[in-house]
PDB file of N, CA and C in Angstrom:
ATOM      1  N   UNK A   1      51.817 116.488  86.648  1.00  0.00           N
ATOM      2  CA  UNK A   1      50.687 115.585  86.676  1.00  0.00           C
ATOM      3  C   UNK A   1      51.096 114.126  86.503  1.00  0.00           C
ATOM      4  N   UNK A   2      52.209 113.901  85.883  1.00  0.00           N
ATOM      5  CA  UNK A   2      52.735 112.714  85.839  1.00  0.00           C
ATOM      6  C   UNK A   2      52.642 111.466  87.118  1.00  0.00           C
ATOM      7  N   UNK A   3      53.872 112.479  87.884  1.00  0.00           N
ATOM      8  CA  UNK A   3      53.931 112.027  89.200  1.00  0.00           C
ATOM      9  C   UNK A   3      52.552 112.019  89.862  1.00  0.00           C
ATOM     10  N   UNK A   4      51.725 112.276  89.269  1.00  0.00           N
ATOM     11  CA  UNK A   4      50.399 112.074  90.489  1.00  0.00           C
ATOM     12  C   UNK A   4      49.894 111.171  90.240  1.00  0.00           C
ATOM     13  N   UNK A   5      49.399 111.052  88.640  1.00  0.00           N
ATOM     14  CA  UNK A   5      49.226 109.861  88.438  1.00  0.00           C
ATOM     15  C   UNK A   5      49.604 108.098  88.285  1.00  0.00           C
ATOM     16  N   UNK A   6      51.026 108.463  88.601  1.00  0.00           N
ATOM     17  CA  UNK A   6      52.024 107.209  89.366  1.00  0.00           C
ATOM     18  C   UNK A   6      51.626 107.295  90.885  1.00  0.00           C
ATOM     19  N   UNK A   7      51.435 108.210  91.615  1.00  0.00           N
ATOM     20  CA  UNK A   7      50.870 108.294  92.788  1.00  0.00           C
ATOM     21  C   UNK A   7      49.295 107.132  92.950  1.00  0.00           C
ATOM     22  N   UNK A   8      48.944 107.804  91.971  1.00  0.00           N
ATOM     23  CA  UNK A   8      47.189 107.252  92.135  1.00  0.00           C
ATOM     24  C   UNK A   8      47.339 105.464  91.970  1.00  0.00           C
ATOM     25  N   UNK A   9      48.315 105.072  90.420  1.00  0.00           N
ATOM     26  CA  UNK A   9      48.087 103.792  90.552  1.00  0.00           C
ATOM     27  C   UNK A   9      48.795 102.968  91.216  1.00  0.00           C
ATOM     28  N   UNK A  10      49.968 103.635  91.651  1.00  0.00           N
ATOM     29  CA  UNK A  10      50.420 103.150  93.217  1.00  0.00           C
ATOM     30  C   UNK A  10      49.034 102.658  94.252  1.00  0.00           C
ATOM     31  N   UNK A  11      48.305 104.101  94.821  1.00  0.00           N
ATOM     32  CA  UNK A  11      47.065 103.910  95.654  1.00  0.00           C
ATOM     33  C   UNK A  11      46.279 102.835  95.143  1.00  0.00           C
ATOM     34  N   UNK A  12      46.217 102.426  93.966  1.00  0.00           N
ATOM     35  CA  UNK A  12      45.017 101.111  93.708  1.00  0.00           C
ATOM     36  C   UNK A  12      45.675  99.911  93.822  1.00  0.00           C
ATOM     37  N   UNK A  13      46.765  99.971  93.937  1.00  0.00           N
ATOM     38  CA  UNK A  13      47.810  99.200  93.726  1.00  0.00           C
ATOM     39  C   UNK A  13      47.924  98.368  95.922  1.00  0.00           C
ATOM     40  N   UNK A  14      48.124  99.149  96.306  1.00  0.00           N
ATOM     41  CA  UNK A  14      48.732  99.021  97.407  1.00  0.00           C
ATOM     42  C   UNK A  14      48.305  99.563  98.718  1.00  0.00           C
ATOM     43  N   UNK A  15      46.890 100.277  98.655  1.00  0.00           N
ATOM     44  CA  UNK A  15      46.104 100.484  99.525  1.00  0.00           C
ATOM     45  C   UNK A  15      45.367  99.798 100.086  1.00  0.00           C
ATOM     46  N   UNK A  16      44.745  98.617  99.334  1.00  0.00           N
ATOM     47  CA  UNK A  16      43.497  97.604  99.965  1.00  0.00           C
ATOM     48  C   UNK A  16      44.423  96.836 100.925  1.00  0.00           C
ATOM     49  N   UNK A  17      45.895  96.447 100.206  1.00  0.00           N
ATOM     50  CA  UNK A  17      46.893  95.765 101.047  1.00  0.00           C
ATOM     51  C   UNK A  17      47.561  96.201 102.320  1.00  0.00           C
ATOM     52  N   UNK A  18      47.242  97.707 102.292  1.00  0.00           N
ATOM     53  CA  UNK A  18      47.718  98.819 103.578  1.00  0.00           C
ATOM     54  C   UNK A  18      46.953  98.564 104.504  1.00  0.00           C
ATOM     55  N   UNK A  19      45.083  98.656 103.991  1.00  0.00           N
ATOM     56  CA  UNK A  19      44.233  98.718 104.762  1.00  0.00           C
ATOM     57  C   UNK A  19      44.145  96.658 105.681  1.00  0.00           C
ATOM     58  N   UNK A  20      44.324  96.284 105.085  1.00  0.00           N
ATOM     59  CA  UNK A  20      44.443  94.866 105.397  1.00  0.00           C
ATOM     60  C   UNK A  20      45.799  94.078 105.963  1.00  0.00           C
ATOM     61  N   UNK A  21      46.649  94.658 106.610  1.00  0.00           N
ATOM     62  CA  UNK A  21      48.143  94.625 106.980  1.00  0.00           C
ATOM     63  C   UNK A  21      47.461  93.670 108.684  1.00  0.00           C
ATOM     64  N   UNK A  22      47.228  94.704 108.833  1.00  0.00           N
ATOM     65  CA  UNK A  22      47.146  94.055 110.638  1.00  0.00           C
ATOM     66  C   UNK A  22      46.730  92.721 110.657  1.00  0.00           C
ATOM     67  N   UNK A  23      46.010  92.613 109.962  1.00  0.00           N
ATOM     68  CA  UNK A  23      45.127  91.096 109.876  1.00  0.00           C
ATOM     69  C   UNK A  23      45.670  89.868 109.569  1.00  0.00           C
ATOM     70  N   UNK A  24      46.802  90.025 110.101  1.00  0.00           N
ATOM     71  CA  UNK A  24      47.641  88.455 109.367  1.00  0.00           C
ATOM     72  C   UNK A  24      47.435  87.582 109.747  1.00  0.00           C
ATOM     73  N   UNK A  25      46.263  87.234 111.146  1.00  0.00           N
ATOM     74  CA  UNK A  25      46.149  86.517 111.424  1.00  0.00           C
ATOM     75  C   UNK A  25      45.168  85.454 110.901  1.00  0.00           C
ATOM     76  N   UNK A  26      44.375  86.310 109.962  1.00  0.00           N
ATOM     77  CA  UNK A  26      43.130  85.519 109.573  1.00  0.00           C
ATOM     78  C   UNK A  26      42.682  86.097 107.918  1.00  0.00           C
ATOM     79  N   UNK A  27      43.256  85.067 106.733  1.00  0.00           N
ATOM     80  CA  UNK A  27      42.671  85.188 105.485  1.00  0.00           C
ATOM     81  C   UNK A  27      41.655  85.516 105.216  1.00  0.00           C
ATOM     82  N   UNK A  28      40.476  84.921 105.889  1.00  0.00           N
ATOM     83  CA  UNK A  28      39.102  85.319 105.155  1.00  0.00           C
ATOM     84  C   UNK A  28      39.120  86.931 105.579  1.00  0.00           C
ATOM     85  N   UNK A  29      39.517  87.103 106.781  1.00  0.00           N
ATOM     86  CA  UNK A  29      39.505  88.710 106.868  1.00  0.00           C
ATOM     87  C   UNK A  29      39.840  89.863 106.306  1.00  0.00           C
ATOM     88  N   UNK A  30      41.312  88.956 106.213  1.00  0.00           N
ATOM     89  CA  UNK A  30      41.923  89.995 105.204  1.00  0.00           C
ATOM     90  C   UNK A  30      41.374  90.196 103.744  1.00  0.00           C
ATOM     91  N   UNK A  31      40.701  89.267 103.285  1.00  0.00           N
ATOM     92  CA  UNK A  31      40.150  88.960 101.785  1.00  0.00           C
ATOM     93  C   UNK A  31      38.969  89.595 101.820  1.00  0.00           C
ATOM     94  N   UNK A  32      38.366  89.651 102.780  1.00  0.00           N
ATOM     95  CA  UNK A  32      37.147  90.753 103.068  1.00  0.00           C
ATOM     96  C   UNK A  32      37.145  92.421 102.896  1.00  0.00           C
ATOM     97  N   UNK A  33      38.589  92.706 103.785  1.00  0.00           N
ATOM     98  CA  UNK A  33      39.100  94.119 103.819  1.00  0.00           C
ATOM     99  C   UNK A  33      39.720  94.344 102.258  1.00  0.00           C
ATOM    100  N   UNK A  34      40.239  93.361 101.571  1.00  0.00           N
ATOM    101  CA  UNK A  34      40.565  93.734 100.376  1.00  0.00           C
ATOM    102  C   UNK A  34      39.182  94.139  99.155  1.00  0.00           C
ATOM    103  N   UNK A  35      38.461  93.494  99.664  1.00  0.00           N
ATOM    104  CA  UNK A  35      36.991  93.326  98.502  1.00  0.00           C
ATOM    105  C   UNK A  35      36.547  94.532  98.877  1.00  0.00           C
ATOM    106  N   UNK A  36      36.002  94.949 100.030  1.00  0.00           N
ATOM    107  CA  UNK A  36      35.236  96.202 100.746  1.00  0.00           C
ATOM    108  C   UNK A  36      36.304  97.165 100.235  1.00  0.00           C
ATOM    109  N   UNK A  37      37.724  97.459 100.075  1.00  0.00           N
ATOM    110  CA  UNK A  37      38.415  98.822 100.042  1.00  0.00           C
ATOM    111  C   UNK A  37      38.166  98.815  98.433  1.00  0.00           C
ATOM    112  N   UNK A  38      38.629  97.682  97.441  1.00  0.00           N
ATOM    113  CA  UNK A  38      38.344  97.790  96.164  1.00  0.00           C
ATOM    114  C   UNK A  38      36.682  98.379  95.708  1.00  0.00           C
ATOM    115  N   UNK A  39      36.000  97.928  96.474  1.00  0.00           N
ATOM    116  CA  UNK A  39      34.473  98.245  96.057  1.00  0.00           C
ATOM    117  C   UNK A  39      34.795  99.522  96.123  1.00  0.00           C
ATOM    118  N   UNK A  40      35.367 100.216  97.212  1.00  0.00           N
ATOM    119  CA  UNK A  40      34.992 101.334  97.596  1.00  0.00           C
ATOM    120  C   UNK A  40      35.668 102.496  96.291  1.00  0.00           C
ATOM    121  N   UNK A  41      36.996 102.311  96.621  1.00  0.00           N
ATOM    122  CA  UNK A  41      37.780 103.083  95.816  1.00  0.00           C
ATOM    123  C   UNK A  41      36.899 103.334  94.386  1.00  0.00           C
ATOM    124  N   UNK A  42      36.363 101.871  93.545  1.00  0.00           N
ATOM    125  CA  UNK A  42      36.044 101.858  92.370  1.00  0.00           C
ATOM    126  C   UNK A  42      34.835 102.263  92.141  1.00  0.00           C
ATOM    127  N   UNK A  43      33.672 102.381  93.185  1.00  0.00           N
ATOM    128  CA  UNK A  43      32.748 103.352  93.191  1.00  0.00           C
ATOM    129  C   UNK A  43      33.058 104.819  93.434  1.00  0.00           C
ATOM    130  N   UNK A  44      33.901 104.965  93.824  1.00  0.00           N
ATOM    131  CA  UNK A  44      33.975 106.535  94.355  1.00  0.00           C
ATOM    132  C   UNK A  44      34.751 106.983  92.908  1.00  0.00           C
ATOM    133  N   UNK A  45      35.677 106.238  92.364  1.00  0.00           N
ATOM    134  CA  UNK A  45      35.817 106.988  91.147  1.00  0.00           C
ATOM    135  C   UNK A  45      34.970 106.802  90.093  1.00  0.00           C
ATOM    136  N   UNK A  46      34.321 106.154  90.046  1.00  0.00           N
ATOM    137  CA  UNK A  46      32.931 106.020  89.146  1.00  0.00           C
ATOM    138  C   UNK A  46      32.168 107.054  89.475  1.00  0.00           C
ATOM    139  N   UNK A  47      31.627 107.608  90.592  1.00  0.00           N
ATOM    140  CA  UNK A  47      31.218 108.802  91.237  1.00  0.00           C
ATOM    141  C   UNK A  47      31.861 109.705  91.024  1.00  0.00           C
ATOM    142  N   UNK A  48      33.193 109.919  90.915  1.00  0.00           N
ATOM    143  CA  UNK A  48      33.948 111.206  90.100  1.00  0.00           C
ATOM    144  C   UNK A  48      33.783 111.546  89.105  1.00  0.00           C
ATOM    145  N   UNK A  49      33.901 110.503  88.352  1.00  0.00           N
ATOM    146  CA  UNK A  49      33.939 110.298  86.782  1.00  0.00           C
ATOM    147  C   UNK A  49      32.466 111.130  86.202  1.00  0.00           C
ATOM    148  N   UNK A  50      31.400 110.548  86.923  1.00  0.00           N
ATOM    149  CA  UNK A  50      29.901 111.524  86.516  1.00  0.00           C
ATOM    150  C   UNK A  50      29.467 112.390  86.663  1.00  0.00           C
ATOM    151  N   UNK A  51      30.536 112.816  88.075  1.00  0.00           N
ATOM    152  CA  UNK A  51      29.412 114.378  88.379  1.00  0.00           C
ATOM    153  C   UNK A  51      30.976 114.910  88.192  1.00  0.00           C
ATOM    154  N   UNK A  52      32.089 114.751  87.334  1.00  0.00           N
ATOM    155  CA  UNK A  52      32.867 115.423  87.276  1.00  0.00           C
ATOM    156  C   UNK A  52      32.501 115.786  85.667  1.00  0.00           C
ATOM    157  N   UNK A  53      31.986 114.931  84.895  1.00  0.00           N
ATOM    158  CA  UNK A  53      31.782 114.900  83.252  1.00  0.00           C
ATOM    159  C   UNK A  53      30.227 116.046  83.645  1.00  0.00           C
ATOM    160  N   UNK A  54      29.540 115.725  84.710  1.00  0.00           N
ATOM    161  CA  UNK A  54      27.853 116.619  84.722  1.00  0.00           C
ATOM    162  C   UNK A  54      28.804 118.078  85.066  1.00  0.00           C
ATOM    163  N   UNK A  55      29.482 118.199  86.221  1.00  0.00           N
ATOM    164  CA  UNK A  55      29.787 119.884  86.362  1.00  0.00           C
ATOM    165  C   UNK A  55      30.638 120.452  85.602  1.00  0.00           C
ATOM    166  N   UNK A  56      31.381 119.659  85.215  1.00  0.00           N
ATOM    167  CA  UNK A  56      32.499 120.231  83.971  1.00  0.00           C
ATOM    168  C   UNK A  56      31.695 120.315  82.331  1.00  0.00           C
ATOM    169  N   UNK A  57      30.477 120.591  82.121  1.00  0.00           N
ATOM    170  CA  UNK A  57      30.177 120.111  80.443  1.00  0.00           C
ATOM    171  C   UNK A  57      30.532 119.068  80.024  1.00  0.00           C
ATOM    172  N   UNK A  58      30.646 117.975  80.055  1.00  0.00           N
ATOM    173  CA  UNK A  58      30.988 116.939  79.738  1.00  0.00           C
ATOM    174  C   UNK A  58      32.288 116.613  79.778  1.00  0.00           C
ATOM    175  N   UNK A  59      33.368 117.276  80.445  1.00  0.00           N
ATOM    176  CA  UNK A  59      34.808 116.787  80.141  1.00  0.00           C
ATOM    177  C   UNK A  59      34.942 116.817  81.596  1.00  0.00           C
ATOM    178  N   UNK A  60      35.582 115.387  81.772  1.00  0.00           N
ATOM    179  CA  UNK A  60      36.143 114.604  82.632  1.00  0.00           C
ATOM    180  C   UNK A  60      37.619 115.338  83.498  1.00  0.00           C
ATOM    181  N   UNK A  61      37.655 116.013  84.388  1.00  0.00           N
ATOM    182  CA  UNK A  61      38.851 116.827  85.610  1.00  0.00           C
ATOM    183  C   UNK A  61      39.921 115.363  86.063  1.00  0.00           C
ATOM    184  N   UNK A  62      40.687 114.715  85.600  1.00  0.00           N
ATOM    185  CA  UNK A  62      41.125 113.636  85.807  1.00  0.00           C
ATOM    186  C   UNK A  62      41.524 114.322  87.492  1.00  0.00           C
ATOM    187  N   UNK A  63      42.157 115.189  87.604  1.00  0.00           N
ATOM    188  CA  UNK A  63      42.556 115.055  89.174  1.00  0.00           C
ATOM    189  C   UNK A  63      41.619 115.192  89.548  1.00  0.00           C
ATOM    190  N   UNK A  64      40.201 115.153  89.918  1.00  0.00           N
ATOM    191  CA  UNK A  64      38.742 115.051  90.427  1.00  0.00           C
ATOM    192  C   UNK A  64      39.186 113.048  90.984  1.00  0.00           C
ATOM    193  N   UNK A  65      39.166 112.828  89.858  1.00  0.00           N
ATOM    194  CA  UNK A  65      39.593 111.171  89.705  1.00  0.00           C
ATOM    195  C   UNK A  65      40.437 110.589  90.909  1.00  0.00           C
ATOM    196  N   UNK A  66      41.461 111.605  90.459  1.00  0.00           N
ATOM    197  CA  UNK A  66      42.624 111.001  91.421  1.00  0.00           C
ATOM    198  C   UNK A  66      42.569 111.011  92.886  1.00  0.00           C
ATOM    199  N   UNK A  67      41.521 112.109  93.519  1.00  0.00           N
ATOM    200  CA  UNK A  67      41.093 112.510  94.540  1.00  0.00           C
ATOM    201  C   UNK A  67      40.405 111.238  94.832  1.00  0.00           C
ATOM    202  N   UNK A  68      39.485 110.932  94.068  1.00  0.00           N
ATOM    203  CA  UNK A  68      38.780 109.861  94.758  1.00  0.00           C
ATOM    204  C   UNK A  68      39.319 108.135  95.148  1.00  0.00           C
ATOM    205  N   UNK A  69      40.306 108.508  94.380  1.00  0.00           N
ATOM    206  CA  UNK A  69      40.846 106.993  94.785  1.00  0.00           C
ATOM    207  C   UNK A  69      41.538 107.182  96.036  1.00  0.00           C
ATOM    208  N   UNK A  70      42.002 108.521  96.822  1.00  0.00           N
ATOM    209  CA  UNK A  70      42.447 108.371  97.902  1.00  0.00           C
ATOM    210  C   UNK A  70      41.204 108.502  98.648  1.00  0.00           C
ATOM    211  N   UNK A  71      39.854 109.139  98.598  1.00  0.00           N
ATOM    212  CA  UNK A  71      38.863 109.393  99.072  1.00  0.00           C
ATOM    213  C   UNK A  71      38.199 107.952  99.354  1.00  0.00           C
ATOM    214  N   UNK A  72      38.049 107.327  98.651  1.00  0.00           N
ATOM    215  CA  UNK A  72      37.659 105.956  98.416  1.00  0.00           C
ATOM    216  C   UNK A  72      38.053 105.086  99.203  1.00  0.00           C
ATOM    217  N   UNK A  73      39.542 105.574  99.361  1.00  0.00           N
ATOM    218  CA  UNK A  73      40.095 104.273 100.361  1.00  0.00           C
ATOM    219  C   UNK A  73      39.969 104.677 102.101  1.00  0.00           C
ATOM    220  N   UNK A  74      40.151 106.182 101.488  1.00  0.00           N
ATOM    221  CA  UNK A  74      39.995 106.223 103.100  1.00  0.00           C
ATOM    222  C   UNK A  74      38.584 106.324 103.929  1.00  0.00           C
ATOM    223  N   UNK A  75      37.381 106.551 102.886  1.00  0.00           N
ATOM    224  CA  UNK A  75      36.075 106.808 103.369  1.00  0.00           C
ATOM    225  C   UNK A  75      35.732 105.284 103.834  1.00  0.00           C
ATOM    226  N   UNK A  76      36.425 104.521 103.681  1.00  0.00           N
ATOM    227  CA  UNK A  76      36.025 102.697 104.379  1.00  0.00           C
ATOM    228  C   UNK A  76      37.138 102.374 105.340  1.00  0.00           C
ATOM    229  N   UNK A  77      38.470 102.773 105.132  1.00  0.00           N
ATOM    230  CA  UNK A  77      39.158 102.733 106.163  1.00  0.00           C
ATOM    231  C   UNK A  77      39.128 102.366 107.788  1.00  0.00           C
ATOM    232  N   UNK A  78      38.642 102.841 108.281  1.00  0.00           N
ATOM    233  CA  UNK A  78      37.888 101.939 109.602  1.00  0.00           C
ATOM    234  C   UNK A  78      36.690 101.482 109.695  1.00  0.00           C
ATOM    235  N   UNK A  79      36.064 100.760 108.466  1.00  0.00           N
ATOM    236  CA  UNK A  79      34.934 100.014 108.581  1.00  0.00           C
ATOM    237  C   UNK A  79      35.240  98.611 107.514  1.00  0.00           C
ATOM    238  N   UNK A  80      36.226  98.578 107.032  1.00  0.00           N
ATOM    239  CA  UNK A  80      36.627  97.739 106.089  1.00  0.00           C
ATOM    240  C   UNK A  80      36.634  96.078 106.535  1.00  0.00           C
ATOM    241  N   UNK A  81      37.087  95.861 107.490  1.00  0.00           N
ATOM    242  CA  UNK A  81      37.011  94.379 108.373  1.00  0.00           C
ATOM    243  C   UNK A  81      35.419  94.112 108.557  1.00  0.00           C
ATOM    244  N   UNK A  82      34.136  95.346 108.408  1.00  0.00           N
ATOM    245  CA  UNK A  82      33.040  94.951 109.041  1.00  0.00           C
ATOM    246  C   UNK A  82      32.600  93.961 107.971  1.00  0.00           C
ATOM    247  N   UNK A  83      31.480  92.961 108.527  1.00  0.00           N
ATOM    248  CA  UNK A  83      30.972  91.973 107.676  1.00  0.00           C
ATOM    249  C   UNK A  83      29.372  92.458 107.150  1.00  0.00           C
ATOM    250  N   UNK A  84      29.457  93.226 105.874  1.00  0.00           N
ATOM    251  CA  UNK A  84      28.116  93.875 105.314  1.00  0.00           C
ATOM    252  C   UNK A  84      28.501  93.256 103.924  1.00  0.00           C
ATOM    253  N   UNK A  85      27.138  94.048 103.970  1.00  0.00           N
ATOM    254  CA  UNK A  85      26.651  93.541 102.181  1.00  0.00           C
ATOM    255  C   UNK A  85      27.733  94.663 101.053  1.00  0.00           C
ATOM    256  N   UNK A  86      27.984  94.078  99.895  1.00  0.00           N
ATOM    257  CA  UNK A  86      28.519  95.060  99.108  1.00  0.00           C
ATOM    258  C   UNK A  86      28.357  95.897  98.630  1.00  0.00           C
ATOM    259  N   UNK A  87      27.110  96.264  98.673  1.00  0.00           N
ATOM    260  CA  UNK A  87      26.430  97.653  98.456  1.00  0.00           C
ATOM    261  C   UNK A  87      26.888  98.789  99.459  1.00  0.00           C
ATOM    262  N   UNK A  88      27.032  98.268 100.941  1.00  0.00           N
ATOM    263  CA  UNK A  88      28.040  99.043 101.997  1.00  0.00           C
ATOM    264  C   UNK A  88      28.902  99.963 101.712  1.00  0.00           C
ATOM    265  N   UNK A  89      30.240  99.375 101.102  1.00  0.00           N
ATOM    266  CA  UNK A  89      31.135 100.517 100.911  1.00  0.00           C
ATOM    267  C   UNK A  89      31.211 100.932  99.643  1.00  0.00           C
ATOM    268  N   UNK A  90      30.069 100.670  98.499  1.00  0.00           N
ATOM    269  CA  UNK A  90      29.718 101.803  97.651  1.00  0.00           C
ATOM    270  C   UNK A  90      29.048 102.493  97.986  1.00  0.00           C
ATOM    271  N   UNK A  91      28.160 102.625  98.398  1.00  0.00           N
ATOM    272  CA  UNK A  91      27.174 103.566  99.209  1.00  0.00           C
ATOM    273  C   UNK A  91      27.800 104.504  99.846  1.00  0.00           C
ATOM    274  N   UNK A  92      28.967 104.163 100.944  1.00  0.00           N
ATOM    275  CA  UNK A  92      30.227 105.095 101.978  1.00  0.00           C
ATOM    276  C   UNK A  92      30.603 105.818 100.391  1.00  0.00           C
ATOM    277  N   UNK A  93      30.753 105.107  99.865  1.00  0.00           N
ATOM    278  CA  UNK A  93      32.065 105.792  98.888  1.00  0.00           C
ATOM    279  C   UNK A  93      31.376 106.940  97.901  1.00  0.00           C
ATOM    280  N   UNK A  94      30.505 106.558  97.344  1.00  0.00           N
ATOM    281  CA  UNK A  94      29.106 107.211  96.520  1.00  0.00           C
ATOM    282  C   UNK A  94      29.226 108.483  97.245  1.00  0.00           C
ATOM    283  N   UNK A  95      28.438 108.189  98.379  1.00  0.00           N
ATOM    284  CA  UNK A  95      27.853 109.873  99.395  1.00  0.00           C
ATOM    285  C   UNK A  95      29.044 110.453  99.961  1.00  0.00           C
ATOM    286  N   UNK A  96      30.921 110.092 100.204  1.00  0.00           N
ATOM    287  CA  UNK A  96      31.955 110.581 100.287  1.00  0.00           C
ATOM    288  C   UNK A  96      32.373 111.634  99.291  1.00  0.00           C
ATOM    289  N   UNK A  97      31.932 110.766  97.738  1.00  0.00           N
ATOM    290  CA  UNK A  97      32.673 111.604  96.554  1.00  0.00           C
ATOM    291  C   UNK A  97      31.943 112.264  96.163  1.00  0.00           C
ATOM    292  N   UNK A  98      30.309 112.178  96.411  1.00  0.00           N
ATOM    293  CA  UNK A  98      29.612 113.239  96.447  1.00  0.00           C
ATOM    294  C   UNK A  98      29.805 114.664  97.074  1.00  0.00           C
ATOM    295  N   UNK A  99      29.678 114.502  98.296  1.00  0.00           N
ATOM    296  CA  UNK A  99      30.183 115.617  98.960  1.00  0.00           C
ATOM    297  C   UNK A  99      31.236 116.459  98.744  1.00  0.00           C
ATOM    298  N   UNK A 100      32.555 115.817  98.279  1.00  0.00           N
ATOM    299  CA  UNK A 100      33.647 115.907  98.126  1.00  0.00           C
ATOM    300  C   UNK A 100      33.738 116.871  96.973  1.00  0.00           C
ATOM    301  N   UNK A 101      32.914 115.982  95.649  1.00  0.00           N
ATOM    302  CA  UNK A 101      33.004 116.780  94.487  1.00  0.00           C
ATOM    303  C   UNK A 101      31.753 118.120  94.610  1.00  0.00           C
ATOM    304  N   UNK A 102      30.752 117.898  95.066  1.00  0.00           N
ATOM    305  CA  UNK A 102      29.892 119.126  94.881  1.00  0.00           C
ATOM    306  C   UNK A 102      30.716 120.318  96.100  1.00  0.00           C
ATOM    307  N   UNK A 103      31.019 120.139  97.131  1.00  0.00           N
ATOM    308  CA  UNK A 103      32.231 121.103  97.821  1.00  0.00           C
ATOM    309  C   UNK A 103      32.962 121.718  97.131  1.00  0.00           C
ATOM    310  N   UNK A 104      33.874 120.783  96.537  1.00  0.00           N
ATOM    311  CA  UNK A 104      34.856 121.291  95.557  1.00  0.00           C
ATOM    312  C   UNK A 104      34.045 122.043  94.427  1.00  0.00           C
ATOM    313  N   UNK A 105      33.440 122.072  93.671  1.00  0.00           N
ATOM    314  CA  UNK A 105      32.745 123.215  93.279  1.00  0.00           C
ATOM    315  C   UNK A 105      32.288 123.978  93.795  1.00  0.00           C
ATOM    316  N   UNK A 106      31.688 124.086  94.316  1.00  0.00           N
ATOM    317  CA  UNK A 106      31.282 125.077  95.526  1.00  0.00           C
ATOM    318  C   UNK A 106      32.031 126.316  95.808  1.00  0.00           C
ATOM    319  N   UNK A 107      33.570 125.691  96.151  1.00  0.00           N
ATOM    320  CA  UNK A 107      34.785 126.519  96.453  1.00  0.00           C
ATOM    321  C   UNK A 107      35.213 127.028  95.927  1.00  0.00           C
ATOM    322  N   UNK A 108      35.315 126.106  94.207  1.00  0.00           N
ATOM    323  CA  UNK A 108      35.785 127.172  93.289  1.00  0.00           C
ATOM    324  C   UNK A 108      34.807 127.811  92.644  1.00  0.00           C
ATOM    325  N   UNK A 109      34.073 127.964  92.560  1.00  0.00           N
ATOM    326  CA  UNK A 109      32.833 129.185  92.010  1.00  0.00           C
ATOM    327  C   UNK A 109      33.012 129.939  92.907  1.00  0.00           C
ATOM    328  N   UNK A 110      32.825 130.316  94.019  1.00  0.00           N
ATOM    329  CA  UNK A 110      33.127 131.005  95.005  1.00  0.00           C
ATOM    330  C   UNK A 110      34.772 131.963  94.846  1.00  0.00           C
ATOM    331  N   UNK A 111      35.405 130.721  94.407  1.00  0.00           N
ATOM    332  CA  UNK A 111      37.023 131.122  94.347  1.00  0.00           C
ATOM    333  C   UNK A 111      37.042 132.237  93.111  1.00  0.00           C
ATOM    334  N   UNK A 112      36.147 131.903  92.264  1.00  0.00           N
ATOM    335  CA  UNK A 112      36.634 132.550  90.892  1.00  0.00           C
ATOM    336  C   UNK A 112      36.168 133.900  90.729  1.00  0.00           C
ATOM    337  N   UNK A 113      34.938 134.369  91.695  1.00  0.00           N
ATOM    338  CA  UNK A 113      34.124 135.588  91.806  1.00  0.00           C
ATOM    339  C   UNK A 113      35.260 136.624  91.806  1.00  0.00           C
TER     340      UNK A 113
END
């Protein structure tokens, strides 16, 4: 678990900058794609964080967490350059880690029968 979680803050680390690479041509753009991937990521693990503490009894699945910061980045991933409001890619990111996490239960209740 170590290594994953050097994984993850790598991903917060160096993803908004992944997603924003091509764009060298133009700052405000790139500063855009950086704001939209951060929104995103940091809602979607905020969205982990609650319905991982609601389906677990109150204790927090940190790799639930870790999922979403790659979920996060990639659920804006080709919409990240668009020019919206910031509510945008929390919203993407929100109804991503939603899905994501109620699935993943889903599977394992299913799994455990």
């Amino acid at each position: 678990d170590t290594f994953s979680l050097i994984g993850t803050i790598v991903l917060w680390m160096f993803w908004p900058s992944f997603n924003g690479a091509m764009l060298f041509g133009d700052a405000s753009l790139q500063q855009r794609v950086v704001i939209n991937t951060y929104l995103a990521i940091c809602a979607s693990c905020v969205t982990a964080i609650v319905t991982s503490g609601l389906i677990h009894n109150g204790k927090m699945s940190i790799l639930e967490v870790q999922n979403a910061t790659l979920a996060g980045g990639v659920s804006i991933g080709m919409s990240c350059s668009f020019d919206v409001s910031p509510w945008v890619p929390c919203l993407l990111a929100v109804w991503q880690e939603l899905s994501q996490v109620l699935d993943t239960a889903r599977y394992l209740a299913s799994w455990r029968k």
